[in-house]
PDB file of N, CA and C in Angstrom:
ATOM      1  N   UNK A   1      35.347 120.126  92.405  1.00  0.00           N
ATOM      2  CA  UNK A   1      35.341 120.769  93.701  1.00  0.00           C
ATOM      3  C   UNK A   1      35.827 119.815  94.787  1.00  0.00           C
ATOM      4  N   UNK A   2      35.856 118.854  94.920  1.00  0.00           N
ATOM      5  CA  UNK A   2      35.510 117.061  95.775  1.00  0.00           C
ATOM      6  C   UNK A   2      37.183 117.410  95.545  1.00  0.00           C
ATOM      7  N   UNK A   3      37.584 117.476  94.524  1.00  0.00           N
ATOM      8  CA  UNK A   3      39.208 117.025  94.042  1.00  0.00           C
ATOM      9  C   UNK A   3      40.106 117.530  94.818  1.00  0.00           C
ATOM     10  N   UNK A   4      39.695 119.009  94.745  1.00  0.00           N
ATOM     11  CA  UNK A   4      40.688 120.265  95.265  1.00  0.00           C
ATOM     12  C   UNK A   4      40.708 120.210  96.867  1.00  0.00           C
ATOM     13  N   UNK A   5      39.265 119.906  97.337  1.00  0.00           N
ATOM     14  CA  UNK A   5      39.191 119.546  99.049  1.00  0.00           C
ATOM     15  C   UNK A   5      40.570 118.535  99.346  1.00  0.00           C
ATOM     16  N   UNK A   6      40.628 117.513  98.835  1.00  0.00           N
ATOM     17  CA  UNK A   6      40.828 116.327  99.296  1.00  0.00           C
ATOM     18  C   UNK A   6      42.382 116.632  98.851  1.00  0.00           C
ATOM     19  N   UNK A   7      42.844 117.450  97.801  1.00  0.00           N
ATOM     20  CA  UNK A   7      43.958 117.877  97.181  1.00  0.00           C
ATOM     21  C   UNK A   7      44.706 118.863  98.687  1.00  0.00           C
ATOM     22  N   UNK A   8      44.172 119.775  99.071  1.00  0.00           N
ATOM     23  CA  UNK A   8      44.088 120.551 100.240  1.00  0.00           C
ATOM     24  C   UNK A   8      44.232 120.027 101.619  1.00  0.00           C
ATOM     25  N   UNK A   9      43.116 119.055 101.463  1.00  0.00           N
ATOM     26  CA  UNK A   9      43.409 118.428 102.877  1.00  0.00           C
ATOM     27  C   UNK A   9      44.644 117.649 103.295  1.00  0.00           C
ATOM     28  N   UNK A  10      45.049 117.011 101.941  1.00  0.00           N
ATOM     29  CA  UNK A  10      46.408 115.945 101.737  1.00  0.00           C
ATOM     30  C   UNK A  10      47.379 117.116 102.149  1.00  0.00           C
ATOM     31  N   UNK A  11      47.973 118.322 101.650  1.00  0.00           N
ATOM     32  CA  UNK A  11      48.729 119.347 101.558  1.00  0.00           C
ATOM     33  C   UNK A  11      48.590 119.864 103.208  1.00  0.00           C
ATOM     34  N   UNK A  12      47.504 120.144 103.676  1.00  0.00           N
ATOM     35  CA  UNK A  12      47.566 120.458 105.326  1.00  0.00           C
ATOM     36  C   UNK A  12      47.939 119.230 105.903  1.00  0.00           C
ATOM     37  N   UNK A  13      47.467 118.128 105.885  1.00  0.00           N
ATOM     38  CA  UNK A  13      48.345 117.052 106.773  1.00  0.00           C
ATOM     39  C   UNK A  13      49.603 116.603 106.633  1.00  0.00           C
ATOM     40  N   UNK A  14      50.245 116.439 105.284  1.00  0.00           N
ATOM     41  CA  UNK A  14      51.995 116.997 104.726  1.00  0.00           C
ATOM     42  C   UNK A  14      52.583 118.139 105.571  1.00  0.00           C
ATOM     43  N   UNK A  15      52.103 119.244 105.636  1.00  0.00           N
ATOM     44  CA  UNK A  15      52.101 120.334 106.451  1.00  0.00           C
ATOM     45  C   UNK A  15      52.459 120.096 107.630  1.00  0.00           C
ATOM     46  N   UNK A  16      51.454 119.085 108.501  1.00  0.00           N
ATOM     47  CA  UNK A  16      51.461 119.426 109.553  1.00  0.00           C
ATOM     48  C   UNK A  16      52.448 118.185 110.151  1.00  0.00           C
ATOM     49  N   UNK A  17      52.619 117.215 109.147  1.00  0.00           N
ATOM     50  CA  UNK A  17      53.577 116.318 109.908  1.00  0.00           C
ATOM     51  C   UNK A  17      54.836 116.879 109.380  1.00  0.00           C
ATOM     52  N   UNK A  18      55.334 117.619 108.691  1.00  0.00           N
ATOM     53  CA  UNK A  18      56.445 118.204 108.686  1.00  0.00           C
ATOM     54  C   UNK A  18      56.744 119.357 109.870  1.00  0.00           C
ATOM     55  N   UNK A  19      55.969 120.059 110.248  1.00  0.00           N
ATOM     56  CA  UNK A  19      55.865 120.788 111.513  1.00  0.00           C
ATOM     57  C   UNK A  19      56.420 119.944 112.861  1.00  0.00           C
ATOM     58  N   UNK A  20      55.642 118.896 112.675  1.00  0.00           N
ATOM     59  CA  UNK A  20      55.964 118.294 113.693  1.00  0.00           C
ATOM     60  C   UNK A  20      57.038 116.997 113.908  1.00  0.00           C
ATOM     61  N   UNK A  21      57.813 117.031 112.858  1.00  0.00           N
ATOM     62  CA  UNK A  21      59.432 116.542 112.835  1.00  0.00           C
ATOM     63  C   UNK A  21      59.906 117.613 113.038  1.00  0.00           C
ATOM     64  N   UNK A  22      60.014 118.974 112.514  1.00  0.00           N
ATOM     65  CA  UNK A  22      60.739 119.941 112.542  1.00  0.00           C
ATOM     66  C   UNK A  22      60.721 119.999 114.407  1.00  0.00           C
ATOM     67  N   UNK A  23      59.844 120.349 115.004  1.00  0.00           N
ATOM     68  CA  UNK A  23      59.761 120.527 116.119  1.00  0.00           C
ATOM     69  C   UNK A  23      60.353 119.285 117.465  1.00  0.00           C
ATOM     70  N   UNK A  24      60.043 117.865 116.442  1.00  0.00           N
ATOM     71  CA  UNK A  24      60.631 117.037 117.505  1.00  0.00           C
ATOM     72  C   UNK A  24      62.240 117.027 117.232  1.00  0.00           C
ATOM     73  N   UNK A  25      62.820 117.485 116.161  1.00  0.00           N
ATOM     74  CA  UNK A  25      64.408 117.552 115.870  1.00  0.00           C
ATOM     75  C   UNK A  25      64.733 118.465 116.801  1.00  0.00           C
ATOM     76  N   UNK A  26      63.915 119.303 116.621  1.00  0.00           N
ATOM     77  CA  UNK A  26      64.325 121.261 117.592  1.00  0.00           C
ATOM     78  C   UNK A  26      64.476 120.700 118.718  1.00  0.00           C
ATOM     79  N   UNK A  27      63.426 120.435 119.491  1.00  0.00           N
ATOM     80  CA  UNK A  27      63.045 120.172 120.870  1.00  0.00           C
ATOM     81  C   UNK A  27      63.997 118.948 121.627  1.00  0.00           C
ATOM     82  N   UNK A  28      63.743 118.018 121.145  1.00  0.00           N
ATOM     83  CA  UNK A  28      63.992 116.700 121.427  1.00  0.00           C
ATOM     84  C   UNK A  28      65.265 115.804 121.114  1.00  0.00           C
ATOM     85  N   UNK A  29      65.632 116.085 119.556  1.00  0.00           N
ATOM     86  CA  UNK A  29      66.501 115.499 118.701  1.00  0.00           C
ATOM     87  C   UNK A  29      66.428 114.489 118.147  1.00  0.00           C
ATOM     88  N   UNK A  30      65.011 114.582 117.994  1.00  0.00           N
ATOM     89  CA  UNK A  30      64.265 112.838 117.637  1.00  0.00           C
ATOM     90  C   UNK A  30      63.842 113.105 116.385  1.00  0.00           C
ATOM     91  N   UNK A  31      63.921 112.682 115.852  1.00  0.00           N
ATOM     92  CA  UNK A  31      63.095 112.687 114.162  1.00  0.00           C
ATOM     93  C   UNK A  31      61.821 111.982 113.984  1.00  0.00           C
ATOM     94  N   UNK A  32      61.474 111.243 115.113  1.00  0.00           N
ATOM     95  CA  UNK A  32      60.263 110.699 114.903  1.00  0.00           C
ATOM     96  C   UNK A  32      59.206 111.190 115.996  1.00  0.00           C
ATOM     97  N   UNK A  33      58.303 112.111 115.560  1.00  0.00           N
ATOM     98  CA  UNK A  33      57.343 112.791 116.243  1.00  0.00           C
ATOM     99  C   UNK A  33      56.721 111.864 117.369  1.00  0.00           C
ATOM    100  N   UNK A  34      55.969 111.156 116.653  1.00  0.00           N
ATOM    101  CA  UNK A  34      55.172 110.194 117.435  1.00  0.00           C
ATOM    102  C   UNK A  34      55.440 109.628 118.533  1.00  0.00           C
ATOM    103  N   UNK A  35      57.326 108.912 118.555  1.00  0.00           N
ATOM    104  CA  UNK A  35      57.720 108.637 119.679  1.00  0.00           C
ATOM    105  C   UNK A  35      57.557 109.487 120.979  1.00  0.00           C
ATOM    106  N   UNK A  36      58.182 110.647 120.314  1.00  0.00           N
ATOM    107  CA  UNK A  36      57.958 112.128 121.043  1.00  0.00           C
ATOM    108  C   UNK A  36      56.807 112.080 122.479  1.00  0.00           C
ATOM    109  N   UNK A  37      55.507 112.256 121.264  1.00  0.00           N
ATOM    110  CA  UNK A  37      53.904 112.380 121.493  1.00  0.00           C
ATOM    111  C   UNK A  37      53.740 111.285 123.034  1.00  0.00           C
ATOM    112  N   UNK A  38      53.978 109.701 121.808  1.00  0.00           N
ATOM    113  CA  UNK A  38      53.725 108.665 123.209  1.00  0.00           C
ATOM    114  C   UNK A  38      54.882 108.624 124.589  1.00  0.00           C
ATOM    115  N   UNK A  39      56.177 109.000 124.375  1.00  0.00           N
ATOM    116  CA  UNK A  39      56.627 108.984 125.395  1.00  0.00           C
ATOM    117  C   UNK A  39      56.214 110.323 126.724  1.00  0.00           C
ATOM    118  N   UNK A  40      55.325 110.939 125.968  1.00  0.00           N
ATOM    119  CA  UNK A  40      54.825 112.835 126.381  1.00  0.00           C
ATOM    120  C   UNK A  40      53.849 112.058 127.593  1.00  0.00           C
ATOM    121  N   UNK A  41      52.882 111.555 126.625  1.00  0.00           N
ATOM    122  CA  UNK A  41      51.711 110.892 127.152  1.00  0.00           C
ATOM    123  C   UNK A  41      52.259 109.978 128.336  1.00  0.00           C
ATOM    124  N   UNK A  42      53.187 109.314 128.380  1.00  0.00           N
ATOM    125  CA  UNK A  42      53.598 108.065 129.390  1.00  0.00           C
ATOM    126  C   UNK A  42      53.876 108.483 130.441  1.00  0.00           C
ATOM    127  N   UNK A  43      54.249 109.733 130.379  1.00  0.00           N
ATOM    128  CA  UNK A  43      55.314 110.350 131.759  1.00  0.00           C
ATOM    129  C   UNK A  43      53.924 111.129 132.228  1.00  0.00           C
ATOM    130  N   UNK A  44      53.060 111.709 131.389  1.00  0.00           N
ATOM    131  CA  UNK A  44      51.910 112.911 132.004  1.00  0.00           C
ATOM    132  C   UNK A  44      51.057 112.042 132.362  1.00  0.00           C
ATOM    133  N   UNK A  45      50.751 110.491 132.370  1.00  0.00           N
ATOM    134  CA  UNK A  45      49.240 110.468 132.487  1.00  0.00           C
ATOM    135  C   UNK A  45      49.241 109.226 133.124  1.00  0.00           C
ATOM    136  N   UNK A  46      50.498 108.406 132.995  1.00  0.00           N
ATOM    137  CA  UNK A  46      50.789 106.927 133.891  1.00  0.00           C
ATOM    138  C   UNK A  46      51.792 107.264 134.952  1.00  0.00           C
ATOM    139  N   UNK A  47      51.932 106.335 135.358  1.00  0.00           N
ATOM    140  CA  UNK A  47      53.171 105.960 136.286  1.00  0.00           C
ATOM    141  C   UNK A  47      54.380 105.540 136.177  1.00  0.00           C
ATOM    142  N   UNK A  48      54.349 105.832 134.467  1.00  0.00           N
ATOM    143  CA  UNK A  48      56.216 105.280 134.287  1.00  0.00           C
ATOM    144  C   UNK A  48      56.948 106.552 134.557  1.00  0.00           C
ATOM    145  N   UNK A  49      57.956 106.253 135.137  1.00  0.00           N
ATOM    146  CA  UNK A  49      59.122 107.246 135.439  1.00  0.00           C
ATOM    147  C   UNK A  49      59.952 107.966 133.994  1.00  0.00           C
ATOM    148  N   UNK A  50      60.277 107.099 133.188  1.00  0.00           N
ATOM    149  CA  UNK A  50      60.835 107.592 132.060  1.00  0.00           C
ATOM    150  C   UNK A  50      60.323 106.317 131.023  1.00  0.00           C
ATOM    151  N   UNK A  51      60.850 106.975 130.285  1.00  0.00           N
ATOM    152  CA  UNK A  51      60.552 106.259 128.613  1.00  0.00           C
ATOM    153  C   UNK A  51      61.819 106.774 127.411  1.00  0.00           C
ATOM    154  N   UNK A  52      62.142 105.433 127.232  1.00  0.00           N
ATOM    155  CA  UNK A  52      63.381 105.774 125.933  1.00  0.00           C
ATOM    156  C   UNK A  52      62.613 106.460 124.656  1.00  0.00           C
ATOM    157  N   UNK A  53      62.609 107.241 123.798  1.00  0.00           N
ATOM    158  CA  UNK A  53      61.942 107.684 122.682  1.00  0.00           C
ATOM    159  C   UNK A  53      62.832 107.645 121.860  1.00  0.00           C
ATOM    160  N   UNK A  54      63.777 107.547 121.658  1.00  0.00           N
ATOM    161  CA  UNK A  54      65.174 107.036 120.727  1.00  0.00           C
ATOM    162  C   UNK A  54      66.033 106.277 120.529  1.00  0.00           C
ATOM    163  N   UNK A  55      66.703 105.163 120.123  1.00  0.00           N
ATOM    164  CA  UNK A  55      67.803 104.121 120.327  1.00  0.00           C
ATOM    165  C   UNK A  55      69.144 104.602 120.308  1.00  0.00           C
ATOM    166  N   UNK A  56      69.498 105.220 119.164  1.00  0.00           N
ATOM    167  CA  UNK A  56      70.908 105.640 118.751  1.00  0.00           C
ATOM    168  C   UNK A  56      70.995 106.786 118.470  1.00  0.00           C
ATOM    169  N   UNK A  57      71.615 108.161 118.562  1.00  0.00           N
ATOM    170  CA  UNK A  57      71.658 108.166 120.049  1.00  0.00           C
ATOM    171  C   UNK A  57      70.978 108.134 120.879  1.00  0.00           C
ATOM    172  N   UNK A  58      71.111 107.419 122.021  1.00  0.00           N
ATOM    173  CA  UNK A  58      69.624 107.455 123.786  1.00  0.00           C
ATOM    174  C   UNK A  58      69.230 108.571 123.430  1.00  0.00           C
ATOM    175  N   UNK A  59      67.958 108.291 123.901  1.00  0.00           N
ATOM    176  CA  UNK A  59      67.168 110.018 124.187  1.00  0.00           C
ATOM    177  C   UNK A  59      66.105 108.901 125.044  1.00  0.00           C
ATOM    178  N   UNK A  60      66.081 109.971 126.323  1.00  0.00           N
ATOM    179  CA  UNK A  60      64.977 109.342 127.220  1.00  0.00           C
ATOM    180  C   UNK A  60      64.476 110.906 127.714  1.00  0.00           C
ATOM    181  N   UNK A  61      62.747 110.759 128.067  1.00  0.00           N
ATOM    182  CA  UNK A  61      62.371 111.099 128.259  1.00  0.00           C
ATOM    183  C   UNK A  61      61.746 111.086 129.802  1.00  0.00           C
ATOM    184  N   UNK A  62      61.268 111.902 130.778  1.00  0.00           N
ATOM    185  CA  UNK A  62      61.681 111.281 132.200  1.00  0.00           C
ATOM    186  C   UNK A  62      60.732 112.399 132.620  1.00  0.00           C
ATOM    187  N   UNK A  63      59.728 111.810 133.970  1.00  0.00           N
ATOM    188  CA  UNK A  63      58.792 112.929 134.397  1.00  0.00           C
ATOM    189  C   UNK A  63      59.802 113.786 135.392  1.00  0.00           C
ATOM    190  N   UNK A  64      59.507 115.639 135.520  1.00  0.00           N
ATOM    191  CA  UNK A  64      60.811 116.131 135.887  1.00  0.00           C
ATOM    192  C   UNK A  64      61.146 116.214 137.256  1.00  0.00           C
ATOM    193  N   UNK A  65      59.979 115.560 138.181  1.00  0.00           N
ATOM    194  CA  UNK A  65      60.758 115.439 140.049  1.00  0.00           C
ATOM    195  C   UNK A  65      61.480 114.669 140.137  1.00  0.00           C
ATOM    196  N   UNK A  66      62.580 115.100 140.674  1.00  0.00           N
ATOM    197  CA  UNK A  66      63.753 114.594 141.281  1.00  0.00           C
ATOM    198  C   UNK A  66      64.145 113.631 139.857  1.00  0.00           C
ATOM    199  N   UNK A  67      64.514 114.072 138.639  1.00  0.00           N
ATOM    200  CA  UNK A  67      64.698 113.488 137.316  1.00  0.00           C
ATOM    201  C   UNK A  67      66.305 113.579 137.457  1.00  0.00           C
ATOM    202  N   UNK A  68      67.088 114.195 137.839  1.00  0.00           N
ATOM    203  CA  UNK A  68      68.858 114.106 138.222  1.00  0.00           C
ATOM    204  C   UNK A  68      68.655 112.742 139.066  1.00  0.00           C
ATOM    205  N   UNK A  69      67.940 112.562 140.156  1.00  0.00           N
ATOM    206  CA  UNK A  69      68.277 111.337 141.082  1.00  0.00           C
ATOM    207  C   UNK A  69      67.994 110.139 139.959  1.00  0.00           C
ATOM    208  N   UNK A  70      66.878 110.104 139.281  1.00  0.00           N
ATOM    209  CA  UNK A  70      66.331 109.169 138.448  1.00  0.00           C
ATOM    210  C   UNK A  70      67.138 108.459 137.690  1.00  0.00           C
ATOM    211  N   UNK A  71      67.988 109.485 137.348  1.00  0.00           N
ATOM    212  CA  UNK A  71      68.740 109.544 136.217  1.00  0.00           C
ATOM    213  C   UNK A  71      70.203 108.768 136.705  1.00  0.00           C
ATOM    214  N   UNK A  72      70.562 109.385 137.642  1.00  0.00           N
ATOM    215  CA  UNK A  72      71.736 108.506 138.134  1.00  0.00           C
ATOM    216  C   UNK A  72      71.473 106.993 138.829  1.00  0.00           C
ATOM    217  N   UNK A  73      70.009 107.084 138.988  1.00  0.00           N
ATOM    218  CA  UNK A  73      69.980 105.793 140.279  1.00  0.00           C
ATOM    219  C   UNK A  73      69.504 104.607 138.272  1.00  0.00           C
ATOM    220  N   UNK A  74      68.890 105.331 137.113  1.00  0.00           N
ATOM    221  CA  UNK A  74      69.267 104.880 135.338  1.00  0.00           C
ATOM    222  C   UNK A  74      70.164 104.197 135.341  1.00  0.00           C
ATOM    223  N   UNK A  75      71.348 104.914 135.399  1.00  0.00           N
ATOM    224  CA  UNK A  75      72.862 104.659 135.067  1.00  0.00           C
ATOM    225  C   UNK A  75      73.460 103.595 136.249  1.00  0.00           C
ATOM    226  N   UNK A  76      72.951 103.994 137.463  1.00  0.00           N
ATOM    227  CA  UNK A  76      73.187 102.654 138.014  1.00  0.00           C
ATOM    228  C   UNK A  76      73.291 101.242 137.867  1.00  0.00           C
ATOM    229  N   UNK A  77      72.048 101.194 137.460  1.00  0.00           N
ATOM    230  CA  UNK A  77      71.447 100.299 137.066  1.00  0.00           C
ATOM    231  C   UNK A  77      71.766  99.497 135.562  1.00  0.00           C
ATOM    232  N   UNK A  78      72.339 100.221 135.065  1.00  0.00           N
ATOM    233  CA  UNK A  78      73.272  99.857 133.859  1.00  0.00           C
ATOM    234  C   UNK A  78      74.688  99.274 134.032  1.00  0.00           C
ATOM    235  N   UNK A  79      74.741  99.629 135.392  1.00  0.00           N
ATOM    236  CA  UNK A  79      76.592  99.218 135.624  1.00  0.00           C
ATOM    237  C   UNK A  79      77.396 100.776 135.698  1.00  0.00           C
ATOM    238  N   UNK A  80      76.805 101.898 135.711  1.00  0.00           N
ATOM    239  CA  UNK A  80      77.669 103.094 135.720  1.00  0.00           C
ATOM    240  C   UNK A  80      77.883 103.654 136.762  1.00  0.00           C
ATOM    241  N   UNK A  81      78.612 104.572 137.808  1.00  0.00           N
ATOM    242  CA  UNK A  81      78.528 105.184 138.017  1.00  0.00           C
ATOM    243  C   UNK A  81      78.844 106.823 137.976  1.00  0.00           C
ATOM    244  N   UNK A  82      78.153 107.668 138.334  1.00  0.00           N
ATOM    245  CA  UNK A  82      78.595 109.583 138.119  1.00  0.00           C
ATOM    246  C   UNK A  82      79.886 109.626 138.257  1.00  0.00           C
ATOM    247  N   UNK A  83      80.559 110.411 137.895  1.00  0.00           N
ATOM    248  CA  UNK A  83      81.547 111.043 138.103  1.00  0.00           C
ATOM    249  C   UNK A  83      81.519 112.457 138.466  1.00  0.00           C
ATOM    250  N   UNK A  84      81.760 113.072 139.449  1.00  0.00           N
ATOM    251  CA  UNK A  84      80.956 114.330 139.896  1.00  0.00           C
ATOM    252  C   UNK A  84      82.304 115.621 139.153  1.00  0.00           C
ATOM    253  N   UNK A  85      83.121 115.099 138.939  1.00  0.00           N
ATOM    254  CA  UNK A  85      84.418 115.884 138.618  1.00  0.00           C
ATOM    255  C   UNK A  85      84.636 116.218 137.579  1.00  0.00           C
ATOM    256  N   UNK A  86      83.836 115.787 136.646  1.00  0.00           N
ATOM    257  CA  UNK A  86      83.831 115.230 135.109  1.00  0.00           C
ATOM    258  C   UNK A  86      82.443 116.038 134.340  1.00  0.00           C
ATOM    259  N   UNK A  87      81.807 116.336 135.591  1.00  0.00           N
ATOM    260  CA  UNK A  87      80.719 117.200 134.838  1.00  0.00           C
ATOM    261  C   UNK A  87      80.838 118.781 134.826  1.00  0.00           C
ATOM    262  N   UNK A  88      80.256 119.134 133.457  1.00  0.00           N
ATOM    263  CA  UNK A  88      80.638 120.326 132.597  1.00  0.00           C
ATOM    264  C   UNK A  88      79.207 120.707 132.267  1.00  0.00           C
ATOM    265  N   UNK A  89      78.259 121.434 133.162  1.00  0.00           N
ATOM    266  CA  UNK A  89      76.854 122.221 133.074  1.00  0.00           C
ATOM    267  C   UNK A  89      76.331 121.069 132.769  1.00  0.00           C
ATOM    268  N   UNK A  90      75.440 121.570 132.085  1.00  0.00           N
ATOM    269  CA  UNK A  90      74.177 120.633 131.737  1.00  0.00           C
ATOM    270  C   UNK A  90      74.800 118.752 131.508  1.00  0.00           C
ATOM    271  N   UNK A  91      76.377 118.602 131.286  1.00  0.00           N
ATOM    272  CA  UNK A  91      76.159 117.416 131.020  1.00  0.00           C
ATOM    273  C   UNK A  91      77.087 116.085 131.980  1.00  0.00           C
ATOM    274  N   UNK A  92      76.411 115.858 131.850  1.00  0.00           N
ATOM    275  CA  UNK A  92      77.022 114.544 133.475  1.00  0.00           C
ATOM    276  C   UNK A  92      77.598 113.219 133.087  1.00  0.00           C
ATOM    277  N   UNK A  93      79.062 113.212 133.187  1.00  0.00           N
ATOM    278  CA  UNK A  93      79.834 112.346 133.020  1.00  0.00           C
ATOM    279  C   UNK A  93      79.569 110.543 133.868  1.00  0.00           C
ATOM    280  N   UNK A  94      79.682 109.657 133.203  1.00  0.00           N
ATOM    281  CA  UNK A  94      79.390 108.553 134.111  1.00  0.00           C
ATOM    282  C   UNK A  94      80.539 107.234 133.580  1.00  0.00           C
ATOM    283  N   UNK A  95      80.932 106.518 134.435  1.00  0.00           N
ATOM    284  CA  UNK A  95      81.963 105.780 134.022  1.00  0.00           C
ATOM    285  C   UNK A  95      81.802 103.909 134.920  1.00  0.00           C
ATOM    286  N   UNK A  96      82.366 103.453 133.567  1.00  0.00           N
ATOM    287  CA  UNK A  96      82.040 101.603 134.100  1.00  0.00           C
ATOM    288  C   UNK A  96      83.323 101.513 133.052  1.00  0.00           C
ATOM    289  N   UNK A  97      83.997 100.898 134.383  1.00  0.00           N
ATOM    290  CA  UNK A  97      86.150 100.310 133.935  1.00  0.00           C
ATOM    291  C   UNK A  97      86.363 101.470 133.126  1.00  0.00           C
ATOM    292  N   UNK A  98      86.623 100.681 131.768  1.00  0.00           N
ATOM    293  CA  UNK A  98      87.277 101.840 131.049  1.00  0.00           C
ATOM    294  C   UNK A  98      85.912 102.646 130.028  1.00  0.00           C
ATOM    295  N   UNK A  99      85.412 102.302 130.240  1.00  0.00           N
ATOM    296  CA  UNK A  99      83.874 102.961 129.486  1.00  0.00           C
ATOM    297  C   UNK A  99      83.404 104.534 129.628  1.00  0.00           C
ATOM    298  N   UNK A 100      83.490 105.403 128.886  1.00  0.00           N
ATOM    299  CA  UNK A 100      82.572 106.922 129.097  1.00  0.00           C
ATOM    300  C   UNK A 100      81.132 107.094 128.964  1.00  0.00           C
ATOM    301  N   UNK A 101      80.764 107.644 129.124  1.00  0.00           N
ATOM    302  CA  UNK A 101      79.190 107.911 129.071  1.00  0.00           C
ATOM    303  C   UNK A 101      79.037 109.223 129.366  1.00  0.00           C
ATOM    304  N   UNK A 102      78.418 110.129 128.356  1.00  0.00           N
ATOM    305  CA  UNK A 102      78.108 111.436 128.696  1.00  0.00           C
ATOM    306  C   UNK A 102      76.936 111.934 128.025  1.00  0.00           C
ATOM    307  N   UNK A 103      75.886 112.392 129.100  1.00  0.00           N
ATOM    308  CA  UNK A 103      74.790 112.372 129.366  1.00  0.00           C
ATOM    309  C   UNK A 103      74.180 114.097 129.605  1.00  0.00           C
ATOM    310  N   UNK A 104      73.763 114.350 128.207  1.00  0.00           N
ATOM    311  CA  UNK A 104      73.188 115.660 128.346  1.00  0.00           C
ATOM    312  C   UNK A 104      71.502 115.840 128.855  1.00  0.00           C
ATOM    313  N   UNK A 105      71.412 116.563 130.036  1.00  0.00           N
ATOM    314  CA  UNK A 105      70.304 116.784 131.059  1.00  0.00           C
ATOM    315  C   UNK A 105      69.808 118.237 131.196  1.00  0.00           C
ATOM    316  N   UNK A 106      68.464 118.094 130.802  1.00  0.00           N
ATOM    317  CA  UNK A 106      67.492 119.062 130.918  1.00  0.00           C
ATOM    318  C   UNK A 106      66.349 118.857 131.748  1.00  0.00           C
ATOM    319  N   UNK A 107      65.697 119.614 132.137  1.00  0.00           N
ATOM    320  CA  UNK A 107      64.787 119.756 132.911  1.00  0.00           C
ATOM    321  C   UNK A 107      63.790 121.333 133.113  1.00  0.00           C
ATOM    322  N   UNK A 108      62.660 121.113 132.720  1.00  0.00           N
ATOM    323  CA  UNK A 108      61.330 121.926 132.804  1.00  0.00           C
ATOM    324  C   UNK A 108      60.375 121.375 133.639  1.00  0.00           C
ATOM    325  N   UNK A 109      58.899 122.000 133.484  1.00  0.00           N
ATOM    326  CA  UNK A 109      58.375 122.399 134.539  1.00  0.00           C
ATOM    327  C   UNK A 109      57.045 120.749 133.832  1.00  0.00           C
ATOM    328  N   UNK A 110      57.790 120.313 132.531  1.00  0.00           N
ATOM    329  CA  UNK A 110      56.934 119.257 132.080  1.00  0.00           C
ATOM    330  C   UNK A 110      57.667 117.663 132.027  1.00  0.00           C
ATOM    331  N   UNK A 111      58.676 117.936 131.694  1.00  0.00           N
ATOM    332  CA  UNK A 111      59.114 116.486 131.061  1.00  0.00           C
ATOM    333  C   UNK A 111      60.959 116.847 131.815  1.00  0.00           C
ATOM    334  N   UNK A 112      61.304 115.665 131.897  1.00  0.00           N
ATOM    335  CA  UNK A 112      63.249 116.099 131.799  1.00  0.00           C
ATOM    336  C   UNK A 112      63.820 115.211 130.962  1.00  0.00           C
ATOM    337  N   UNK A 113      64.904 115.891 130.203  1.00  0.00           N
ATOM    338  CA  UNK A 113      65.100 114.781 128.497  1.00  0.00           C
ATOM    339  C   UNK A 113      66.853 114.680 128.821  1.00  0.00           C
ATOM    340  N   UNK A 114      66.943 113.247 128.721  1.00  0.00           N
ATOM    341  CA  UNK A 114      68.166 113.043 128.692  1.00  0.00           C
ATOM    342  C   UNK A 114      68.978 112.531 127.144  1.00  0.00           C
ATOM    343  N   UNK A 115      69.611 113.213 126.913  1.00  0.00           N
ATOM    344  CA  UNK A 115      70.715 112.565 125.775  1.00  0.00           C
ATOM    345  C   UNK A 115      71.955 112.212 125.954  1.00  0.00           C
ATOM    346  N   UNK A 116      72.183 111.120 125.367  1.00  0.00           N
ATOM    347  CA  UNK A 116      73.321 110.503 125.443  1.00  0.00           C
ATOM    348  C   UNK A 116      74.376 111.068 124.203  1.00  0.00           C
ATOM    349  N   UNK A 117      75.712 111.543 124.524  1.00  0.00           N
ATOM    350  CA  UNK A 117      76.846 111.760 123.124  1.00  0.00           C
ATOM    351  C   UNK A 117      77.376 111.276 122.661  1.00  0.00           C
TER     352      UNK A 117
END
């Protein structure tokens, strides 16, 4: 009886961390949940402005007031600047010499997620 619990319980937590890659790929484009989770937590409950949750490709995660200004005054700060001519909806072109950068931007009523292409 002891066997089958513990057999069960292993099978719901398999379960449930597959749920929750599936959902951070959907959502996010991250394959690693957890990053997800703690960068969720960083933006809802501290004072950091954003948080990278991915390396290759960027994926940052960013609390969502005024997350477009954030985002460009980001790229600043990297050496980039916008290109206002160059952007195509959701995604915002940015340029340093001969360098591209294109930067897909979302924004809800929780988090604003930037990806890089």
């Amino acid at each position: 009886m002891k066997k089958a619990q513990i057999i069960l319980t292993i099978a719901a937590l398999v379960v449930c961390f597959g749920v929750s890659i599936f959902i951070s790929i959907n959502k996010f484009g991250v394959t690693n949940p957890l990053s997800v989770i703690g960068g969720l937590y960083q933006i809802s409950f501290t004072d950091t402005k954003y948080v990278e949750i991915q390396k290759s490709p960027k994926v940052i995660i960013a609390k969502p007031n005024s997350s477009n200004n954030l985002l460009i005054d980001y790229m600043e700060s990297q050496g980039y600047s916008e290109n206002k001519e160059g952007r195509l909806g959701s995604i915002l072109e940015f340029t340093q010499a001969e360098h591209i950068k294109y930067v897909d931007f979302s924004v809800n009523g929780y988090y604003s997620l930037w990806k890089w292409r």
